[in-house]
C-alpha atoms as a PDB file:
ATOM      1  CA  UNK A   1       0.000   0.000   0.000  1.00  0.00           C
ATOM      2  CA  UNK A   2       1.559   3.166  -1.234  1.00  0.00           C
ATOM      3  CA  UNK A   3       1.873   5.857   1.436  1.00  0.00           C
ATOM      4  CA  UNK A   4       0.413   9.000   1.498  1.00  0.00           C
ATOM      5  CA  UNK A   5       2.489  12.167   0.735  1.00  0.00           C
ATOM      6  CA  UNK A   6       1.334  14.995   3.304  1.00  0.00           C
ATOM      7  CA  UNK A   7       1.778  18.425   2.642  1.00  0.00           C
ATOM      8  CA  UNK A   8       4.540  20.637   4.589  1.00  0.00           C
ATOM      9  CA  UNK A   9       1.793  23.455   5.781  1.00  0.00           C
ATOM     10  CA  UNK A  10       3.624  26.470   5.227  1.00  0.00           C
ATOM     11  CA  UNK A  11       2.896  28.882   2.715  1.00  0.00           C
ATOM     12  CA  UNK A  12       3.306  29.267  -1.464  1.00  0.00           C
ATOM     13  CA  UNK A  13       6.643  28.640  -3.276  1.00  0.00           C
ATOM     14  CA  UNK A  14       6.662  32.285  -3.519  1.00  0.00           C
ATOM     15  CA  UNK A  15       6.155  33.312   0.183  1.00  0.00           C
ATOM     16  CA  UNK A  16       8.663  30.862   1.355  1.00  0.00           C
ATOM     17  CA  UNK A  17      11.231  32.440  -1.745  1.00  0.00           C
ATOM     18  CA  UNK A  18      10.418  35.388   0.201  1.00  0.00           C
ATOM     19  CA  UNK A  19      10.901  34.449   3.832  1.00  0.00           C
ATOM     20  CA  UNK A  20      14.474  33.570   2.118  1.00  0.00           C
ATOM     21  CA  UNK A  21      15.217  36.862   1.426  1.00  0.00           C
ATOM     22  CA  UNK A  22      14.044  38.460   5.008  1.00  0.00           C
ATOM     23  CA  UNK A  23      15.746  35.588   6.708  1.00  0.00           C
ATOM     24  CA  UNK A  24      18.905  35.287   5.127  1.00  0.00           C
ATOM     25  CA  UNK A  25      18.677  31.816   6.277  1.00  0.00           C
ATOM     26  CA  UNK A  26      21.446  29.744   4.219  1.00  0.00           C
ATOM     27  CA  UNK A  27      23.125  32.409   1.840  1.00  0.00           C
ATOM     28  CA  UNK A  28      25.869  31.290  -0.346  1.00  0.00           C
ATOM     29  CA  UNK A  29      26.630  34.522  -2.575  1.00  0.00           C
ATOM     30  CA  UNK A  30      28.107  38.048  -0.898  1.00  0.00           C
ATOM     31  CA  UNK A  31      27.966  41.239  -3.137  1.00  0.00           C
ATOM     32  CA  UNK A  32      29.545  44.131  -2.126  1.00  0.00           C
ATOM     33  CA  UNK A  33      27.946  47.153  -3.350  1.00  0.00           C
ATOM     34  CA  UNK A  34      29.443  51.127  -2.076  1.00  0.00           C
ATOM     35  CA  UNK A  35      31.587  49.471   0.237  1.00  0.00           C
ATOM     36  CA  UNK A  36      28.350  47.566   1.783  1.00  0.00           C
ATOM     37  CA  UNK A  37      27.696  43.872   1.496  1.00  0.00           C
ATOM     38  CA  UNK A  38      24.414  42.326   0.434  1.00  0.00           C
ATOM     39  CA  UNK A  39      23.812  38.185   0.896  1.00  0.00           C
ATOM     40  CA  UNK A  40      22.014  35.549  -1.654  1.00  0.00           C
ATOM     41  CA  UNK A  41      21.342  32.293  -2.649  1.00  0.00           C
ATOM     42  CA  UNK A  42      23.200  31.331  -5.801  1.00  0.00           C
ATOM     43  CA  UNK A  43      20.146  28.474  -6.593  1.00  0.00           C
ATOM     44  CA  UNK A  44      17.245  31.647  -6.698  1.00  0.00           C
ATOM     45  CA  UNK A  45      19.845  33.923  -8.473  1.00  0.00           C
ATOM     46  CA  UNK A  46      20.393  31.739 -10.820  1.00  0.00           C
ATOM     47  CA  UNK A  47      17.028  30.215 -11.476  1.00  0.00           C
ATOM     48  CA  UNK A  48      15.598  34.001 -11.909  1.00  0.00           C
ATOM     49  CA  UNK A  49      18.073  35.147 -14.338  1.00  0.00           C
ATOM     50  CA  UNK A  50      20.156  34.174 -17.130  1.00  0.00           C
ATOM     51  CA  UNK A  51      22.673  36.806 -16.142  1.00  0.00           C
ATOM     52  CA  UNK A  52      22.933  35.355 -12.746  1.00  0.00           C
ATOM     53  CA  UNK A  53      23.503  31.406 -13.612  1.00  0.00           C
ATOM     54  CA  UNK A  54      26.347  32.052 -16.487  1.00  0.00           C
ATOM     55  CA  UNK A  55      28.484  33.950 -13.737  1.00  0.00           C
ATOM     56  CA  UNK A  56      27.977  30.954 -11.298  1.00  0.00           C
ATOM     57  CA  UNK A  57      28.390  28.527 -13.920  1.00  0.00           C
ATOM     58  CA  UNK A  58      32.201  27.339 -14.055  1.00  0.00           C
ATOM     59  CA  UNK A  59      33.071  30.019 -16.971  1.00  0.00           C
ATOM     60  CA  UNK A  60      33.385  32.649 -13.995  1.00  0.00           C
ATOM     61  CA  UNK A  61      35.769  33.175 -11.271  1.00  0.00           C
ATOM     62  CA  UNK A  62      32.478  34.453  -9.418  1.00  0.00           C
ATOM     63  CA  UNK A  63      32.051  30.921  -8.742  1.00  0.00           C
ATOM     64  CA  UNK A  64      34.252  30.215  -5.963  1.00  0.00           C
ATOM     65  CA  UNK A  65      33.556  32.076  -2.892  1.00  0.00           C
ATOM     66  CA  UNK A  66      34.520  35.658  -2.861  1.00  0.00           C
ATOM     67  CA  UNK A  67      32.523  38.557  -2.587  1.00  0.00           C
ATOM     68  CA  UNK A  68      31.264  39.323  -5.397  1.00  0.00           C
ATOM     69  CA  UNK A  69      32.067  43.678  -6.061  1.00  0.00           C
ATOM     70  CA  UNK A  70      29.464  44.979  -7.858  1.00  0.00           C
ATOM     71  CA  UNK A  71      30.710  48.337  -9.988  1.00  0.00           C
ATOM     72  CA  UNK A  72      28.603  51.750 -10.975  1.00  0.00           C
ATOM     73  CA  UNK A  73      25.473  51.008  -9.304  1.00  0.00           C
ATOM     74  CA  UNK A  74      23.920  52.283  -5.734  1.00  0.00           C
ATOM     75  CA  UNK A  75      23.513  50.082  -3.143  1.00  0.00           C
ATOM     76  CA  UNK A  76      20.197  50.859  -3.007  1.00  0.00           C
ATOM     77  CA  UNK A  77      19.528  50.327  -6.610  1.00  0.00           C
ATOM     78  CA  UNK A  78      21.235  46.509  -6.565  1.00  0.00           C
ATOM     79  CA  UNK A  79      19.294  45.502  -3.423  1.00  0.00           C
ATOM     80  CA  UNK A  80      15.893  46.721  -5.290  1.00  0.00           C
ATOM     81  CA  UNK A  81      16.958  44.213  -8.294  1.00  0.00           C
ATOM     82  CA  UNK A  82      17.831  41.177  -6.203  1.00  0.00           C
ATOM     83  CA  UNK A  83      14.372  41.910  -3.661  1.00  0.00           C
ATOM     84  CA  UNK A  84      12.491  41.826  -7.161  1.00  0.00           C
ATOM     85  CA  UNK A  85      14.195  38.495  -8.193  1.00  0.00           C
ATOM     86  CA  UNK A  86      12.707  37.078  -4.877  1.00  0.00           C
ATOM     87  CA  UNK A  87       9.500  38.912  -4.594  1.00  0.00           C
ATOM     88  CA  UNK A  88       8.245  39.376  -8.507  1.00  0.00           C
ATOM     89  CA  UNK A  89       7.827  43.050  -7.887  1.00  0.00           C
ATOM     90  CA  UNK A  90       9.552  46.449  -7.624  1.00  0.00           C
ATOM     91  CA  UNK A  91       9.852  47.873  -4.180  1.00  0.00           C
ATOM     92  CA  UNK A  92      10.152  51.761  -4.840  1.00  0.00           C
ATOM     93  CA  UNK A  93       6.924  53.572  -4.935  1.00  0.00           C
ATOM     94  CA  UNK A  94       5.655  55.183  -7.853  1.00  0.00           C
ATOM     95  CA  UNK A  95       7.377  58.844  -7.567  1.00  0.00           C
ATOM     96  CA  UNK A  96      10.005  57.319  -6.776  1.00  0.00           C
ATOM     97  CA  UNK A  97      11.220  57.629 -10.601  1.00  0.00           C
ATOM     98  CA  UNK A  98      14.756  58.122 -10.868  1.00  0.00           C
ATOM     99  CA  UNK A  99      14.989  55.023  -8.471  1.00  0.00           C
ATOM    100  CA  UNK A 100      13.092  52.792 -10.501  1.00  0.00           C
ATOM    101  CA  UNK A 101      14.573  54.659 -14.207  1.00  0.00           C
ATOM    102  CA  UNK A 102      17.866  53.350 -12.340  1.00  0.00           C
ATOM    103  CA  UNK A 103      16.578  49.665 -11.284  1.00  0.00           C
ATOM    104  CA  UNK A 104      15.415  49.791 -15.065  1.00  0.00           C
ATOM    105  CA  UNK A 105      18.596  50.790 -16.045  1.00  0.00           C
ATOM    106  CA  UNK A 106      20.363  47.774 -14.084  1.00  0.00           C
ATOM    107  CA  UNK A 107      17.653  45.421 -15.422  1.00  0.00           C
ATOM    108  CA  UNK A 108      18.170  46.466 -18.947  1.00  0.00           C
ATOM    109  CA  UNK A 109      21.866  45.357 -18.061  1.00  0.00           C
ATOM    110  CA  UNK A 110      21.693  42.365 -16.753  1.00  0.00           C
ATOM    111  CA  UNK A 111      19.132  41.507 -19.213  1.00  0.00           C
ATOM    112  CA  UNK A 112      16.570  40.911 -16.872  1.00  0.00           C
ATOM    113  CA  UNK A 113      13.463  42.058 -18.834  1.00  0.00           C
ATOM    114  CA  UNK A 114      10.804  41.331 -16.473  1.00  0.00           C
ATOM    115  CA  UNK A 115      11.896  43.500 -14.322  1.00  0.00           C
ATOM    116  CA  UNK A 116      12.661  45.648 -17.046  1.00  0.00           C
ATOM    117  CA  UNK A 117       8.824  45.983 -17.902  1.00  0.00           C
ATOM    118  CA  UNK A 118       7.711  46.422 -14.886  1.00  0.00           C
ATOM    119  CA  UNK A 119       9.360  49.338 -14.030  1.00  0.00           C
ATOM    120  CA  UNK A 120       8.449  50.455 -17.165  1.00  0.00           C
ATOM    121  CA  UNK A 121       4.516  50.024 -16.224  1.00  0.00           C
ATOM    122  CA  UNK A 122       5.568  51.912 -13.254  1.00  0.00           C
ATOM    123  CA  UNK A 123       6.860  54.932 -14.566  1.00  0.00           C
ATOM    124  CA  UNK A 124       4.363  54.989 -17.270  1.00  0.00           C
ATOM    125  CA  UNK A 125       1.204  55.118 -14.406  1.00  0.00           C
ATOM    126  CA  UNK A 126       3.566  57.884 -12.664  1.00  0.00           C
ATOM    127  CA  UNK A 127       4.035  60.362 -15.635  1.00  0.00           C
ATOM    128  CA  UNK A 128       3.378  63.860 -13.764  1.00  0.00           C
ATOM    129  CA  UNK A 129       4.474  67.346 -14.746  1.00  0.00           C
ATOM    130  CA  UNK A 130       6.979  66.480 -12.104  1.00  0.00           C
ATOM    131  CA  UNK A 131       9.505  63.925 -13.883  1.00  0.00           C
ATOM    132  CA  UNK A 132       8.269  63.838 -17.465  1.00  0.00           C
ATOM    133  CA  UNK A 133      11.293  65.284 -19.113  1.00  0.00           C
ATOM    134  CA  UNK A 134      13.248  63.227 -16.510  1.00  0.00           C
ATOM    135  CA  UNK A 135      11.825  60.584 -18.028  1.00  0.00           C
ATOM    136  CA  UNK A 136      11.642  61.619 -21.954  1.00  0.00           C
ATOM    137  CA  UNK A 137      15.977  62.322 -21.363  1.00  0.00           C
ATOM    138  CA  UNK A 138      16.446  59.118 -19.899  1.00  0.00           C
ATOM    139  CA  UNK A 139      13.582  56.346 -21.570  1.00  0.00           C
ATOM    140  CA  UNK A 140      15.965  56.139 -24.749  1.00  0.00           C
ATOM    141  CA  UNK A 141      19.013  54.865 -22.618  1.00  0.00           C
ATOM    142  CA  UNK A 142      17.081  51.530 -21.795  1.00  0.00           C
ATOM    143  CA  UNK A 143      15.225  51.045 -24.748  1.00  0.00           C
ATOM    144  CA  UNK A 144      12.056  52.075 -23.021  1.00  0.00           C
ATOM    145  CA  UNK A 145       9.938  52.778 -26.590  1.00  0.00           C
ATOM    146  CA  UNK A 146       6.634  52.851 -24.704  1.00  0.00           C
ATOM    147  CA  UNK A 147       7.555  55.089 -22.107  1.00  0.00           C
ATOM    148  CA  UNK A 148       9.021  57.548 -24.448  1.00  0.00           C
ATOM    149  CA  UNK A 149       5.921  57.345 -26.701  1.00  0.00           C
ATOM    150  CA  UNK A 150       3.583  58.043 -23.391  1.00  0.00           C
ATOM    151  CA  UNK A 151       5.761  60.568 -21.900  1.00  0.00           C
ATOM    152  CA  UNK A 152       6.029  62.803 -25.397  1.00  0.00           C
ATOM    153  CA  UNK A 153       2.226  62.186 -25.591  1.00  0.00           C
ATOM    154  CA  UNK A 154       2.085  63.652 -22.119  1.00  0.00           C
ATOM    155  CA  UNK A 155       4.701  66.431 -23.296  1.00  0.00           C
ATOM    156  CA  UNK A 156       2.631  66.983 -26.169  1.00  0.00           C
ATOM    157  CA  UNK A 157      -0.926  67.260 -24.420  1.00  0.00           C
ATOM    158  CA  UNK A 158       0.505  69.322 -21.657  1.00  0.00           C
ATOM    159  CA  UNK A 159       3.056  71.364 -22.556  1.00  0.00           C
ATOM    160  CA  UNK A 160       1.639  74.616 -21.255  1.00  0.00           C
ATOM    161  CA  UNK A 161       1.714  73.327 -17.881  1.00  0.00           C
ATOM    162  CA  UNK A 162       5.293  72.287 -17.975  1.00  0.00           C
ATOM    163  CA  UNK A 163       6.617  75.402 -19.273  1.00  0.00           C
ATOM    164  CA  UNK A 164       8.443  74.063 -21.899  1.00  0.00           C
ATOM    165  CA  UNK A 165       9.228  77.611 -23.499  1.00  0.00           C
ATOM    166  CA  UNK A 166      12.278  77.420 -20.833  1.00  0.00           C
ATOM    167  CA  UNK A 167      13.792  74.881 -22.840  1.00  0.00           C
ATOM    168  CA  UNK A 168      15.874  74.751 -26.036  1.00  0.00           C
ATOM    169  CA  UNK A 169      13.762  73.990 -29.348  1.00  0.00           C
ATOM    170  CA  UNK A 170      16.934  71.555 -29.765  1.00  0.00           C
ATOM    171  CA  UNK A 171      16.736  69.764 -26.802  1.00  0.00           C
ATOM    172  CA  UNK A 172      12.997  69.568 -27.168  1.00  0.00           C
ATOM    173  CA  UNK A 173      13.517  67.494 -30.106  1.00  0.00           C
ATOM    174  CA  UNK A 174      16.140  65.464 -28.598  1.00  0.00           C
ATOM    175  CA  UNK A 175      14.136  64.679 -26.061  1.00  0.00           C
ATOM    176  CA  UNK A 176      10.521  64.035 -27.662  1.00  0.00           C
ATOM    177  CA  UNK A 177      11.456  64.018 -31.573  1.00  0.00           C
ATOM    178  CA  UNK A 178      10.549  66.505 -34.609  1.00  0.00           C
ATOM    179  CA  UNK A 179       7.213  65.255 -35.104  1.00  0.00           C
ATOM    180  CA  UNK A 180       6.043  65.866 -31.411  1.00  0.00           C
ATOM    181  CA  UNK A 181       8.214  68.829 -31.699  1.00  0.00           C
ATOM    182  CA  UNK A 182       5.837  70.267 -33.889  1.00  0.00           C
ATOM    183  CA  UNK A 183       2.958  69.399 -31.738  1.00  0.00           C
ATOM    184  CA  UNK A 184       3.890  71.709 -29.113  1.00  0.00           C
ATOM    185  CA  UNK A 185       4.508  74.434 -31.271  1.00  0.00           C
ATOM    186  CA  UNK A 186       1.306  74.033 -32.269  1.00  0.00           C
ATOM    187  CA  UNK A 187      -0.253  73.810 -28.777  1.00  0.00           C
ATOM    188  CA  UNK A 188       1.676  76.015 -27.016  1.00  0.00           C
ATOM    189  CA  UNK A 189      -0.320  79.780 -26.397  1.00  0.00           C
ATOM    190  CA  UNK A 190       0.135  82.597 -28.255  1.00  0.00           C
ATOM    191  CA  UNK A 191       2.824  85.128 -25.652  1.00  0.00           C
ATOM    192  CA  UNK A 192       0.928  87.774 -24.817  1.00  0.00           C
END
């Protein structure tokens, strides 16, 4: 008679991925970001990104035990990325921007696109008068396409609330393109 399996009783993959993170229980990775130091699990790094399981395959010297340094990002920015590859989700609020553009940024490098997209849903829901040339300057850098074509269409609709007379015409249409260029023109009010 074949014995009955019996489930564990704790909670979903994903909550107990979680708990991993928060309780640090059994790390086997150190990165040292700004002169701080930030603990993993090699297994969840790698099985979350393709990035993450060629440098602890045997091709790297990351694969023996040193800390890992991690170069031209903030701390702050690299602990975001590796909380998303536990959690599924971006932990910066929405106006937050320039720390998710720069989690967006990392993702972009690493190739990690779901995190990638994300952000970029984030940002996109968060277009305010605020950070929307922030954002039009910076979307191009990590191939963000549909933020750039939301945030010129907010550029566009709004651009007498954003006072974009105070910029260059040039770096208007670096930033949003000759077409929408011409949009503003068009929409901007007669001076007075």
């Amino acid at each position: 008679m074949p014995s009955r399996i019996r489930p564990i009783g704790k909670g979903t993959l994903g909550q107990e991925i979680a708990n991993l993170w928060r309780t640090k229980n059994d790390v086997d990775v150190t990165f040292s970001v700004e002169e701080k130091t930030i603990t993993a699990h090699k297994l969840i790094l790698k099985s979350r990104s393709d990035y993450f399981a060629k440098m602890f395959s045997n091709e790297w010297k990351e694969t023996e035990g040193s800390v890992i340094k991690i170069e031209n990002t903030e701390y702050v920015t690299f602990e975001a990325f590796l909380f998303y590859l536990y959690h599924d989700k971006v932990n910066f609020s929405e106006d937050e921007y320039e720390n998710i553009f720069d989690l967006m940024k990392l993702a972009d490098s690493y190739c990690a696109t779901n995190v990638a997209r994300d952000c970029e849903k984030i940002l996109i829901r968060g277009i305010n008068t605020e950070n929307a040339f922030f954002l039009a300057r910076r979307a191009p850098a990590v191939n963000a396409m549909i933020l750039k074509g939301k945030v010129t269409r907010f550029i566009v609709e709004n651009c007498t609330h954003l006072n974009v007379g105070q910029l260059w015409p040039q770096e208007l249409i670096e930033m949003i393109g000759q077409e929408a260029f011409r949009k503003v023109l068009m929409a901007r009010p007669e001076p007075s």
